[in-house]
PDB file of N, CA and C in Angstrom:
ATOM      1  N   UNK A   1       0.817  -1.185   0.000  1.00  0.00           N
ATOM      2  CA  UNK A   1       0.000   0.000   0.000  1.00  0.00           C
ATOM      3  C   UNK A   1       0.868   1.258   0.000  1.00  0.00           C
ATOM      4  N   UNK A   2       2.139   1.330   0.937  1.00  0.00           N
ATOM      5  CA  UNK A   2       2.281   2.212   1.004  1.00  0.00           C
ATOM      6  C   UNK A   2       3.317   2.875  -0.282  1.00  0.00           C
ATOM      7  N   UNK A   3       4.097   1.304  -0.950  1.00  0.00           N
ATOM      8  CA  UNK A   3       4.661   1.661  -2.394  1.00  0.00           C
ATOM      9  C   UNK A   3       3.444   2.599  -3.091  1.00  0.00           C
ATOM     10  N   UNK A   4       2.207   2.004  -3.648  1.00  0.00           N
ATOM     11  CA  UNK A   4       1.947   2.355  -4.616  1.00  0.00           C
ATOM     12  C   UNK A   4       1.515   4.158  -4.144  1.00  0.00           C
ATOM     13  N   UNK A   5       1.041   4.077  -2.569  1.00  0.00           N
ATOM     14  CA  UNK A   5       0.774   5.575  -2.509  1.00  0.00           C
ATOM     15  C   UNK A   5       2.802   6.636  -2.762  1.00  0.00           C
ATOM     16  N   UNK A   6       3.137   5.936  -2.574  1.00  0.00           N
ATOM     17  CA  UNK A   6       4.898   7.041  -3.015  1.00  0.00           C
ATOM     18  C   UNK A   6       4.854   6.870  -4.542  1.00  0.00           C
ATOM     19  N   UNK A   7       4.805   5.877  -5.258  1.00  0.00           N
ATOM     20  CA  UNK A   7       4.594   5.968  -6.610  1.00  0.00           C
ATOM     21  C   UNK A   7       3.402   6.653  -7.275  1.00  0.00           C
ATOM     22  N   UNK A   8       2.261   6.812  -6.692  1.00  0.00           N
ATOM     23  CA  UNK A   8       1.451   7.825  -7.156  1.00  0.00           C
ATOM     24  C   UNK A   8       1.481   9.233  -6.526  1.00  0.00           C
ATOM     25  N   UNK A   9       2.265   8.941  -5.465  1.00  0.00           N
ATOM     26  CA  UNK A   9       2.743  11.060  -5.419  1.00  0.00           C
ATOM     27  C   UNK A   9       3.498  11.168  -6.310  1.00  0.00           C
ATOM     28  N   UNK A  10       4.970  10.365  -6.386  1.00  0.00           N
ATOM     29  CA  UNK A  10       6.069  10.668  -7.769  1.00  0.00           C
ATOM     30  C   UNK A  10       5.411  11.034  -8.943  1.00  0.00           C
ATOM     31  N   UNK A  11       3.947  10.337  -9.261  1.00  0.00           N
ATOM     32  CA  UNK A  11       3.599  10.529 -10.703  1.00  0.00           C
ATOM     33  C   UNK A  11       2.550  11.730 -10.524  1.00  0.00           C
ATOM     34  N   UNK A  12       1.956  12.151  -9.583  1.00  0.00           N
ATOM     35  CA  UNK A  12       1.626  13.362  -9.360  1.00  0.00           C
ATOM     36  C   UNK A  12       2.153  14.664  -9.474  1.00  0.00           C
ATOM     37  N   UNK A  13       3.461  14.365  -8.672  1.00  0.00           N
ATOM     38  CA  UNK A  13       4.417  15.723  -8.588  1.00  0.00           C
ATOM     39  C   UNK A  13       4.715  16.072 -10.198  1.00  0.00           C
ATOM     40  N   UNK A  14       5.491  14.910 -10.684  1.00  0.00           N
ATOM     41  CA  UNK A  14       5.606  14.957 -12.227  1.00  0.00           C
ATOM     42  C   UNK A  14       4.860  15.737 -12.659  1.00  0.00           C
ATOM     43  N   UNK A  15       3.434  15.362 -12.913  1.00  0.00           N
ATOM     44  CA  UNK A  15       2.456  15.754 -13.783  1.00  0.00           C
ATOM     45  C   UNK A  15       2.510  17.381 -13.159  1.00  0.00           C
ATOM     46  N   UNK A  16       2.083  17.580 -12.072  1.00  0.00           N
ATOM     47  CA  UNK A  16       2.168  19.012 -11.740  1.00  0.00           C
ATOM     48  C   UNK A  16       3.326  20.176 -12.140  1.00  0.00           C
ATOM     49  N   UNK A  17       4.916  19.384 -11.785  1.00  0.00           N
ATOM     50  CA  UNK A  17       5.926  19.887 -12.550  1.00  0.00           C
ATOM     51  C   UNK A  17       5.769  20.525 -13.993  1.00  0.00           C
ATOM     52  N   UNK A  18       5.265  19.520 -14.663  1.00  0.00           N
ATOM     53  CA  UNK A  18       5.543  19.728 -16.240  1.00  0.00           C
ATOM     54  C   UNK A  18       4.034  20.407 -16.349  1.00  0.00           C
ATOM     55  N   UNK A  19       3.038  20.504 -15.893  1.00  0.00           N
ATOM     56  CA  UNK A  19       2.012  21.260 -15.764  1.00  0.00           C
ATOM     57  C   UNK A  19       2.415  22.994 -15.975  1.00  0.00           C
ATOM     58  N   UNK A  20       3.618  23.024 -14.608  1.00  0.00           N
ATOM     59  CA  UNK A  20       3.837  24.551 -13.741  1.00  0.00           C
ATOM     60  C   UNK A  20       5.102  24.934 -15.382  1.00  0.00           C
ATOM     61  N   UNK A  21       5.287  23.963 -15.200  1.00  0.00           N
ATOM     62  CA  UNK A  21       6.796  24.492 -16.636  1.00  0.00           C
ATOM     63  C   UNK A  21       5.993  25.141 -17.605  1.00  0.00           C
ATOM     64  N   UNK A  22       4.808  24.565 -18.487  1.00  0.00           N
ATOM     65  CA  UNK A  22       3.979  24.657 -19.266  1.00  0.00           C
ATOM     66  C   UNK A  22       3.253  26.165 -19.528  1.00  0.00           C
ATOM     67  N   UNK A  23       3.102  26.019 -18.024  1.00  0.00           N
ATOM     68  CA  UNK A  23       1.897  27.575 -17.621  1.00  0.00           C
ATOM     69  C   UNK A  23       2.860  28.853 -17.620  1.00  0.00           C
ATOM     70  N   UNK A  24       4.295  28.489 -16.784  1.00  0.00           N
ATOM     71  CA  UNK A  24       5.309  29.451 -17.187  1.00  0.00           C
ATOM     72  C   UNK A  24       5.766  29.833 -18.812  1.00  0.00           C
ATOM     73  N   UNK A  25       5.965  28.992 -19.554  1.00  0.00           N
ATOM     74  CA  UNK A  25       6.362  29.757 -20.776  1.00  0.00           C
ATOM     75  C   UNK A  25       4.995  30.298 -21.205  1.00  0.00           C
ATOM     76  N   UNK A  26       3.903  29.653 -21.041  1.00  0.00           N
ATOM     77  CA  UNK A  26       2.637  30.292 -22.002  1.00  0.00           C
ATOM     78  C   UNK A  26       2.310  31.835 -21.365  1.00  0.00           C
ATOM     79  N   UNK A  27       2.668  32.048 -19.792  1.00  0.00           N
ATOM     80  CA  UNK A  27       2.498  33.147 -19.662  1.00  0.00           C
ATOM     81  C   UNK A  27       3.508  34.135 -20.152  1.00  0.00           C
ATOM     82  N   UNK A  28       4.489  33.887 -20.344  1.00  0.00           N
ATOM     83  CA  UNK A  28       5.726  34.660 -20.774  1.00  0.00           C
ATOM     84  C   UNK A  28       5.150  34.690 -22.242  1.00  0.00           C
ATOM     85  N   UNK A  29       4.760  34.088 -23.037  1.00  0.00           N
ATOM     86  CA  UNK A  29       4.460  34.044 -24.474  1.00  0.00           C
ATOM     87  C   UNK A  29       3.175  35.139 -24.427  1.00  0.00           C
ATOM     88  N   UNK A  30       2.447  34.885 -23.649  1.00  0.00           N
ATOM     89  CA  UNK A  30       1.013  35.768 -23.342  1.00  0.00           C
ATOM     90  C   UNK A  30       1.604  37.186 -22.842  1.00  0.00           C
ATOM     91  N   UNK A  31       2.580  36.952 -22.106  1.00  0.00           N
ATOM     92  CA  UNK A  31       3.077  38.597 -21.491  1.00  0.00           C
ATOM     93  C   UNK A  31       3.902  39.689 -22.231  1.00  0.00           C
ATOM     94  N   UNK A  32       4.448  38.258 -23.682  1.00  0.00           N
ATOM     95  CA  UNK A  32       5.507  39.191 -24.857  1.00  0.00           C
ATOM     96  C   UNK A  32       4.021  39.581 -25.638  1.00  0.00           C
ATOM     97  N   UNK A  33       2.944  39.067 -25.830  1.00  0.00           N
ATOM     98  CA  UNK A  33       1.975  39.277 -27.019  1.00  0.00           C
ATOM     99  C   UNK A  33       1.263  40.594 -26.539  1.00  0.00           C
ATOM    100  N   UNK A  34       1.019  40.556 -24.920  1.00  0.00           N
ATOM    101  CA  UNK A  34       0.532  41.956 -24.675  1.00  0.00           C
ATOM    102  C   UNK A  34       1.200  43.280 -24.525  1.00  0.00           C
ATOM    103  N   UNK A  35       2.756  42.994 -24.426  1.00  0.00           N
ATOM    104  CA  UNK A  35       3.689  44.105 -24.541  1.00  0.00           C
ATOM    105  C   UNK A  35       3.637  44.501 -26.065  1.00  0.00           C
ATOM    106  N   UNK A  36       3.942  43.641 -27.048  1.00  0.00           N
ATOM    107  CA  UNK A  36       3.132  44.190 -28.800  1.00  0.00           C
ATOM    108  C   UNK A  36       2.245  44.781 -28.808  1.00  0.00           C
ATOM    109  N   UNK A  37       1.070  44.184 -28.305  1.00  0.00           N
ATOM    110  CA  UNK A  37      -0.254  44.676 -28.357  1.00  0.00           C
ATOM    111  C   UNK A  37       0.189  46.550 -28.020  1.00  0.00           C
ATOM    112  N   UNK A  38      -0.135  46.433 -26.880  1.00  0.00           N
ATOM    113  CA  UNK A  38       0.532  48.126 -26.350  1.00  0.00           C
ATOM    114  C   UNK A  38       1.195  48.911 -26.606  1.00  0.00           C
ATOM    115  N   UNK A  39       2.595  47.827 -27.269  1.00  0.00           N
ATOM    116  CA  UNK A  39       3.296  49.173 -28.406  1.00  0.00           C
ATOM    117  C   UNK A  39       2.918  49.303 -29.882  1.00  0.00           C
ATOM    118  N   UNK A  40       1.596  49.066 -30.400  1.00  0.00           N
ATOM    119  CA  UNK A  40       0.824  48.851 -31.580  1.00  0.00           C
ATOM    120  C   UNK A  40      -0.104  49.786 -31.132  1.00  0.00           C
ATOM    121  N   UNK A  41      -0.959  49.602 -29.753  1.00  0.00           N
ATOM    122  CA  UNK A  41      -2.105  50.463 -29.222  1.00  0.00           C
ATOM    123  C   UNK A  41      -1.154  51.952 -29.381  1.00  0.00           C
ATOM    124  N   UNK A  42      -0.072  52.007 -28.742  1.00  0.00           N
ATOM    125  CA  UNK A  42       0.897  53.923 -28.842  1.00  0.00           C
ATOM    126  C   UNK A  42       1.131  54.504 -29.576  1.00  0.00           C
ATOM    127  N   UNK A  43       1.409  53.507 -30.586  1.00  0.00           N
ATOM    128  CA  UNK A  43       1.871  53.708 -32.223  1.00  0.00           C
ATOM    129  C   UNK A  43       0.435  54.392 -33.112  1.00  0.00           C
ATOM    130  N   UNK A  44      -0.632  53.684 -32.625  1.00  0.00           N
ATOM    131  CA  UNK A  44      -1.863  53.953 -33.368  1.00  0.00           C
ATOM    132  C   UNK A  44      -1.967  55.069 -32.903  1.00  0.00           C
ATOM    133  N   UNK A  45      -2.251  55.451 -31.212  1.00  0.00           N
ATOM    134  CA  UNK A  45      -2.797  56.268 -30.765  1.00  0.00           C
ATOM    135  C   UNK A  45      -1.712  57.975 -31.167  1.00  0.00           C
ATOM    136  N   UNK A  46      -0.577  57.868 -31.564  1.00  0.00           N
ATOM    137  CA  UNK A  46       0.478  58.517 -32.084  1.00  0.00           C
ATOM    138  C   UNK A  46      -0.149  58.881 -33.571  1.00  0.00           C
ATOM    139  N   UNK A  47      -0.156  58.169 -34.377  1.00  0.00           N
ATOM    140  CA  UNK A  47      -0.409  58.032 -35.621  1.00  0.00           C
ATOM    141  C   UNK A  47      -2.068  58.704 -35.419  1.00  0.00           C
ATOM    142  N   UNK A  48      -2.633  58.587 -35.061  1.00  0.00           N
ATOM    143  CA  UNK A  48      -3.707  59.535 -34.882  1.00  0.00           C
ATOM    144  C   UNK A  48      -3.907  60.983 -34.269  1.00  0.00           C
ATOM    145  N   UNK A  49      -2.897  61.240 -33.441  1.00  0.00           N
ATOM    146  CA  UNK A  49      -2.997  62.221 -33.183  1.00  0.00           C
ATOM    147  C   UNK A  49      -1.939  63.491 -34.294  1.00  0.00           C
ATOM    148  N   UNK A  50      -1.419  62.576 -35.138  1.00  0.00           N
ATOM    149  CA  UNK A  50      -0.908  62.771 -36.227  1.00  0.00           C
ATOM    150  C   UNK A  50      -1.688  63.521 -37.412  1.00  0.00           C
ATOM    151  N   UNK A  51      -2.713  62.525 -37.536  1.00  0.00           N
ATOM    152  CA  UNK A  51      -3.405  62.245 -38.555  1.00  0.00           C
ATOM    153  C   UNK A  51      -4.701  63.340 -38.195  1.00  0.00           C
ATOM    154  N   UNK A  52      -4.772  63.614 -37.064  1.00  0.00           N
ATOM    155  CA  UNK A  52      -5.755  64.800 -36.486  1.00  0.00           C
ATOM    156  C   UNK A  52      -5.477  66.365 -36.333  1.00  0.00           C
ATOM    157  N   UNK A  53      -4.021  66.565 -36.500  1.00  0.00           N
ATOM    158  CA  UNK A  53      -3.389  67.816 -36.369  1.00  0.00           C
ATOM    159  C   UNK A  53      -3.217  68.050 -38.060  1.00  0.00           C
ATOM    160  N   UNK A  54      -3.207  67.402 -39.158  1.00  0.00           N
ATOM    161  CA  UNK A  54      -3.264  67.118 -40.659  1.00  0.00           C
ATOM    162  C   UNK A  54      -4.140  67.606 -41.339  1.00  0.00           C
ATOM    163  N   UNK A  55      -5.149  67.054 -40.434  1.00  0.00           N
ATOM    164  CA  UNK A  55      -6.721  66.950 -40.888  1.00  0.00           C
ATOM    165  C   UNK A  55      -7.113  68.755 -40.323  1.00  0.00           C
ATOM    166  N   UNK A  56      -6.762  69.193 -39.187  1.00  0.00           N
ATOM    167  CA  UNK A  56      -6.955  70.469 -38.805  1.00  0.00           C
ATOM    168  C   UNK A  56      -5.950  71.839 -39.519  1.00  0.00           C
ATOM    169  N   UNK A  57      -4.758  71.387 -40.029  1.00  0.00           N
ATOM    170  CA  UNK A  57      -4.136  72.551 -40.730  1.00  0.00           C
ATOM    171  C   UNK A  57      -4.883  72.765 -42.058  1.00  0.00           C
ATOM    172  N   UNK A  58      -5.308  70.640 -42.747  1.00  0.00           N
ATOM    173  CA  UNK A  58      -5.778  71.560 -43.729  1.00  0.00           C
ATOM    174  C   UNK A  58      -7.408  71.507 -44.178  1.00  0.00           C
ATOM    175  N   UNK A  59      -7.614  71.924 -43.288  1.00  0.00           N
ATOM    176  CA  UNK A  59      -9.027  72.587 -42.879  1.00  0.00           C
ATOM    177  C   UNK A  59      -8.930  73.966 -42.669  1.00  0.00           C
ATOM    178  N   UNK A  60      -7.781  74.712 -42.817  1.00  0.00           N
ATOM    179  CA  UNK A  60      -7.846  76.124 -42.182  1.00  0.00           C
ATOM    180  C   UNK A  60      -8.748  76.715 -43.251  1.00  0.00           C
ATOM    181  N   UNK A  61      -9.604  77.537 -42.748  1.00  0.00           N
ATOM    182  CA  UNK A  61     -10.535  78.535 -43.541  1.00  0.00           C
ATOM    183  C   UNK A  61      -9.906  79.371 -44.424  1.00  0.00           C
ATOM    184  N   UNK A  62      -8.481  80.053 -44.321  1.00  0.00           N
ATOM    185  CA  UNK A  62      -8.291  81.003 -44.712  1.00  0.00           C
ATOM    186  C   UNK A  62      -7.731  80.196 -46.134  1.00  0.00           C
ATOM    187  N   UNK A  63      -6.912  79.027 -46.148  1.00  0.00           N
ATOM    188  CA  UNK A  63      -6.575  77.798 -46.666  1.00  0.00           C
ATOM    189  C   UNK A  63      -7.494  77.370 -47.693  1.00  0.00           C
ATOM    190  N   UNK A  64      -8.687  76.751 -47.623  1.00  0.00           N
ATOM    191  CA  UNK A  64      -9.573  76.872 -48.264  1.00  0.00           C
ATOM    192  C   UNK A  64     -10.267  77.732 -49.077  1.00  0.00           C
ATOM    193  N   UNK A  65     -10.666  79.061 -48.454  1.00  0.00           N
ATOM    194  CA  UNK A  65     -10.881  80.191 -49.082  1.00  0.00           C
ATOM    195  C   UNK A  65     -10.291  80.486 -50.343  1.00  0.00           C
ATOM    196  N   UNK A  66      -8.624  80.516 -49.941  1.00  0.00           N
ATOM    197  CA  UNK A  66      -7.001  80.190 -51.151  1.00  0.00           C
ATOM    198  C   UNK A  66      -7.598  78.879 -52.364  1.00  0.00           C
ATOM    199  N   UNK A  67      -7.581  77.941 -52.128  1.00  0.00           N
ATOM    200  CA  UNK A  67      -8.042  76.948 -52.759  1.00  0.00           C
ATOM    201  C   UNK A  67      -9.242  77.413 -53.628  1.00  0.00           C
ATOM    202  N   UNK A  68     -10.301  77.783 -52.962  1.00  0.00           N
ATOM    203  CA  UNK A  68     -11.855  77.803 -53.681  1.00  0.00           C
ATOM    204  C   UNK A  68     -11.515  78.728 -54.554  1.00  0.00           C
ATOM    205  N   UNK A  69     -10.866  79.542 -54.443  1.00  0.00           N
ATOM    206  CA  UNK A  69     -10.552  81.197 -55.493  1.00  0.00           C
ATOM    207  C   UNK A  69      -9.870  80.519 -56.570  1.00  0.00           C
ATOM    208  N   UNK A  70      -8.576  79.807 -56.080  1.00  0.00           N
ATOM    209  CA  UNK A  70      -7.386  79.197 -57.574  1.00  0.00           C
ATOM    210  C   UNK A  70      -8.503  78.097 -58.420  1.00  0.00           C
ATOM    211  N   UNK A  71      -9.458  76.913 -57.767  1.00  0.00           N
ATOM    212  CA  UNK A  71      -9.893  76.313 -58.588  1.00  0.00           C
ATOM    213  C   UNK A  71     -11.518  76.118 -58.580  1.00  0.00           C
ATOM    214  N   UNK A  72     -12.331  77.138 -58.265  1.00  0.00           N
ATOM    215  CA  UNK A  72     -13.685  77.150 -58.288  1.00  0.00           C
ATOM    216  C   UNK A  72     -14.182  78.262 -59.008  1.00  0.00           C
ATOM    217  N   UNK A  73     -14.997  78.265 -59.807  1.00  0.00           N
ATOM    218  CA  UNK A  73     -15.449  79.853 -60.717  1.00  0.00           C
ATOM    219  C   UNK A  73     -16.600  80.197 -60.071  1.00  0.00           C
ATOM    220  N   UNK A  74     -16.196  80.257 -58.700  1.00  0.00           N
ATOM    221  CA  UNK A  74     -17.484  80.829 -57.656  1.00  0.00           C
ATOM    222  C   UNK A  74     -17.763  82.898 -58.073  1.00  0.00           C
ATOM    223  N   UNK A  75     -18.904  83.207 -58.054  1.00  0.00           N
ATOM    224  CA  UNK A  75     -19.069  84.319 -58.289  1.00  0.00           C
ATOM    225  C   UNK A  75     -20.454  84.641 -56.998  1.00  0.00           C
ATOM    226  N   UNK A  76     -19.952  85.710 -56.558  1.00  0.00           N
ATOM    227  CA  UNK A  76     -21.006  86.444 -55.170  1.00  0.00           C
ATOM    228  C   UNK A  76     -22.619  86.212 -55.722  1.00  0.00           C
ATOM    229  N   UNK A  77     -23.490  85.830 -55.277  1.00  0.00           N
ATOM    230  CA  UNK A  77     -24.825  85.880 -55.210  1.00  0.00           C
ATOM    231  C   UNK A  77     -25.769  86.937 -55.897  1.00  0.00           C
ATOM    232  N   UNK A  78     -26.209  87.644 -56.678  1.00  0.00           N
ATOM    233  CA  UNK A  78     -26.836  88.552 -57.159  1.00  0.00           C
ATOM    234  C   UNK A  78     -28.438  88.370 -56.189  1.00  0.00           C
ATOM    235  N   UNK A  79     -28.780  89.960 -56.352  1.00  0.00           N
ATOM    236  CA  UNK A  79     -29.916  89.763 -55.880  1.00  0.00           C
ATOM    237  C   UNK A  79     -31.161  88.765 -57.165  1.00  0.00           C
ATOM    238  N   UNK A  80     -31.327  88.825 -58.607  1.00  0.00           N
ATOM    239  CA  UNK A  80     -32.235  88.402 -59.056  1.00  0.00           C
ATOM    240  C   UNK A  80     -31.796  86.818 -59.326  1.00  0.00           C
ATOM    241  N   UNK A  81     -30.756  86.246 -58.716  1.00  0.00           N
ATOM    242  CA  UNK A  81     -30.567  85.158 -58.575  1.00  0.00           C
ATOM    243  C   UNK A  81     -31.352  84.492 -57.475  1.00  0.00           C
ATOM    244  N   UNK A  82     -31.706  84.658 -56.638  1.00  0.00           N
ATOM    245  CA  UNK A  82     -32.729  84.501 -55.560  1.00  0.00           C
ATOM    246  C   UNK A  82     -34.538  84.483 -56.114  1.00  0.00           C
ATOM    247  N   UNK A  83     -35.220  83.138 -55.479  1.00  0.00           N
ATOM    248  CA  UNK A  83     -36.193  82.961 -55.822  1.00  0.00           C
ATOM    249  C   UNK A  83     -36.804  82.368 -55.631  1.00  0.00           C
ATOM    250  N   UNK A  84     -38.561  82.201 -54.667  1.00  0.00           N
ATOM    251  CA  UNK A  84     -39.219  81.160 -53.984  1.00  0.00           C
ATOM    252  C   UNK A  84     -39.836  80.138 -55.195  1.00  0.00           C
ATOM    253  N   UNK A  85     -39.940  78.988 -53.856  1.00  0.00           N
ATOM    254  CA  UNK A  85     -39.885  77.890 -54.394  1.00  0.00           C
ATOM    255  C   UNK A  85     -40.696  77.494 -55.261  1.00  0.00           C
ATOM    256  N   UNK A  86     -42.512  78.223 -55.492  1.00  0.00           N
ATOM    257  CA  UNK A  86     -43.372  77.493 -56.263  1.00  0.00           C
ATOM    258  C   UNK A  86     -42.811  78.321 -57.643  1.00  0.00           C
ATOM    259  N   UNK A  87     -41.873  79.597 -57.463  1.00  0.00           N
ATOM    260  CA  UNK A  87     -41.741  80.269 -59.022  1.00  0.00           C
ATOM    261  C   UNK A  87     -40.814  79.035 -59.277  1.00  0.00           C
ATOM    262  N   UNK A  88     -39.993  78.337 -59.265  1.00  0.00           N
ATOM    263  CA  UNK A  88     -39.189  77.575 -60.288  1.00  0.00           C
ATOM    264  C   UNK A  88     -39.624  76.686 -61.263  1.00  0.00           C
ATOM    265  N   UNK A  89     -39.742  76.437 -62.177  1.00  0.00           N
ATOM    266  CA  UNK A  89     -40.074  75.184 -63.093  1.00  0.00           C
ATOM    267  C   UNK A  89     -40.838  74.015 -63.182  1.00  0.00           C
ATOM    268  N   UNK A  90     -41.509  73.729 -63.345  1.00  0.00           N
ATOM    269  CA  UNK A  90     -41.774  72.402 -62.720  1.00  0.00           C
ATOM    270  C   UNK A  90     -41.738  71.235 -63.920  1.00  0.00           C
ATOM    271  N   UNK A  91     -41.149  70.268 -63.857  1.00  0.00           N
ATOM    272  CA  UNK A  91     -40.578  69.314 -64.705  1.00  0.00           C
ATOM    273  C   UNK A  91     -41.495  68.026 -65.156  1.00  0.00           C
ATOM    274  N   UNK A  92     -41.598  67.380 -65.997  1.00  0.00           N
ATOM    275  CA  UNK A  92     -42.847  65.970 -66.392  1.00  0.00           C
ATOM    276  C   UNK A  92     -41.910  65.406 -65.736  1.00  0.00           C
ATOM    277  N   UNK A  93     -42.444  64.512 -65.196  1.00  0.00           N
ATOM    278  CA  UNK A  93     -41.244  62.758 -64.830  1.00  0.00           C
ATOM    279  C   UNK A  93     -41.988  62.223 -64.868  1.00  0.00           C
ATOM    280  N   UNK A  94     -41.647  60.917 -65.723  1.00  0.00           N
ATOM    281  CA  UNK A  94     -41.864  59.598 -66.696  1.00  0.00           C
ATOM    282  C   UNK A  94     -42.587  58.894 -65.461  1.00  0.00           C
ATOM    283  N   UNK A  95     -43.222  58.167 -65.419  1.00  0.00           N
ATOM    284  CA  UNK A  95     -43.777  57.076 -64.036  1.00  0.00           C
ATOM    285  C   UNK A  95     -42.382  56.052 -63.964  1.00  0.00           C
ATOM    286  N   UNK A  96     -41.885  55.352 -64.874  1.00  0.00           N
ATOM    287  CA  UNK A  96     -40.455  54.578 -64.564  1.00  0.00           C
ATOM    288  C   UNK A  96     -39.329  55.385 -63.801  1.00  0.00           C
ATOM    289  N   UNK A  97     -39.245  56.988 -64.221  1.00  0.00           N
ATOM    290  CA  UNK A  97     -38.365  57.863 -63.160  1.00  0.00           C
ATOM    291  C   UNK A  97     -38.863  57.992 -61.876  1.00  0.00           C
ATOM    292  N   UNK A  98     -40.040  58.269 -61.720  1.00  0.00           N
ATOM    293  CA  UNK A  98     -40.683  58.333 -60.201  1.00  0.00           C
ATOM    294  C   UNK A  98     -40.101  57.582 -59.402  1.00  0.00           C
ATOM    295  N   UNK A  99     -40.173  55.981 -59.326  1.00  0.00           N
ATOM    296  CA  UNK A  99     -39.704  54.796 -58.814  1.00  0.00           C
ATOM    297  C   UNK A  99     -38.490  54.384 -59.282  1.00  0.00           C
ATOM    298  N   UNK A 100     -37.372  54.934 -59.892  1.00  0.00           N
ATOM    299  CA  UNK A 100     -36.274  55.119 -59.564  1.00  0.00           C
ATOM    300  C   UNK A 100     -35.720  56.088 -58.295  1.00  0.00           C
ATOM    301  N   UNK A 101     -36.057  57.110 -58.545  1.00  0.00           N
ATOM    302  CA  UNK A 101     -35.875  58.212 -57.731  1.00  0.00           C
ATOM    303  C   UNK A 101     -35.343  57.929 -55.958  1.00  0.00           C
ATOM    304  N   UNK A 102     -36.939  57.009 -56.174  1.00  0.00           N
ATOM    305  CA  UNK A 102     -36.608  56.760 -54.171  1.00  0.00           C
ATOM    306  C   UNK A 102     -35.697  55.106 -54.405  1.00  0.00           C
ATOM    307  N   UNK A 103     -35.079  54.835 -55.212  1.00  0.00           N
ATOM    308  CA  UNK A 103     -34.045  53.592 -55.115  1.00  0.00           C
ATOM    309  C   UNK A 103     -32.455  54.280 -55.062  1.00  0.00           C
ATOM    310  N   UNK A 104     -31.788  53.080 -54.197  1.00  0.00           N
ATOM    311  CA  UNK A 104     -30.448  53.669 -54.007  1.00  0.00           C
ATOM    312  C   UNK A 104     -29.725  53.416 -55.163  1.00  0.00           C
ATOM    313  N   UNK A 105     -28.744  54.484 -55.400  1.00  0.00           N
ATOM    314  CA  UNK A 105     -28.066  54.754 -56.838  1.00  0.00           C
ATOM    315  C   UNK A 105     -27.719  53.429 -57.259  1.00  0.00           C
ATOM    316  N   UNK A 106     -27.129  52.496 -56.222  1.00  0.00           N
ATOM    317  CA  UNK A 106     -26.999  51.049 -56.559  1.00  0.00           C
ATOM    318  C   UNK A 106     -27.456  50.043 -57.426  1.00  0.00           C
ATOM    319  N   UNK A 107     -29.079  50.373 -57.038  1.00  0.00           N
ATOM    320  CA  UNK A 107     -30.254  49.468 -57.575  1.00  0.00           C
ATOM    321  C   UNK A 107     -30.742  50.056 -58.887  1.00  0.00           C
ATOM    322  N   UNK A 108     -30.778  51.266 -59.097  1.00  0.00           N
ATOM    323  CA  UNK A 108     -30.901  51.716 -60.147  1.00  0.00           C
ATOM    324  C   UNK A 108     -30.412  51.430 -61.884  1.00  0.00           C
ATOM    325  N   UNK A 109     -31.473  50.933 -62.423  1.00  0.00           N
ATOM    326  CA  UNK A 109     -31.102  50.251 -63.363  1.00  0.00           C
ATOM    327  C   UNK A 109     -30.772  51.577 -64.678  1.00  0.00           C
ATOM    328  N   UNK A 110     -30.394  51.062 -65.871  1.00  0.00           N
ATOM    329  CA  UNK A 110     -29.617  52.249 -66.615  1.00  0.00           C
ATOM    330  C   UNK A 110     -30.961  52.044 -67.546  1.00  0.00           C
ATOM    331  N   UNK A 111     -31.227  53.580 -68.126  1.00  0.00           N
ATOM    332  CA  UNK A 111     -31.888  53.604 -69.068  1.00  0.00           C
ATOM    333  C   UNK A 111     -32.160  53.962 -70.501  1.00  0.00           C
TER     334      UNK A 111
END
């Protein structure tokens, strides 16, 4: 009796040994994957605050303004350019255009 109980602690301890060895590298493998992780999370969070100071220079108004003048043939508003809504035009549409209309540009078949 008392062999087989020392031979089944020996094969216990074993198993627990190579158990504890096991759990040690996987946490070290788990503890290198979350140190990546975090210097990927700094890098992003870098790269965005990058990408947000970019986005705000060239947004400047005065910037734009520059832009719209060199490539837009914008001209100031006249007063007889102005005009309520029932004076404008009013157009035929086909019954097949109607029911295009409310479909997304997607679905819209060519005609």
């Amino acid at each position: 009796m008392r062999r087989s109980f020392s031979f089944a602690a020996i094969i216990l301890t074993a198993l627990m040994s190579y158990g504890l060895y096991n759990m040690k590298y996987e946490v070290r493998r788990l503890e290198g994957r979350l140190a990546d992780l975090q210097q990927n999370l700094v890098a992003d969070q870098q790269a965005v605050k990058i990408l947000r100071a970019e986005w705000a220079y060239l947004n400047r108004p005065s910037r734009l303004q520059d832009l719209s003048g060199r490539h837009l043939d914008l001209q100031p508003i006249e007063v007889g350019q102005l005009t309520d809504l029932h004076e404008l035009p009013v157009q035929a549409v086909k019954a097949s255009q109607k029911t295009a209309l409310f479909l997304p540009k997607t679905k819209r078949r060519a005609q």
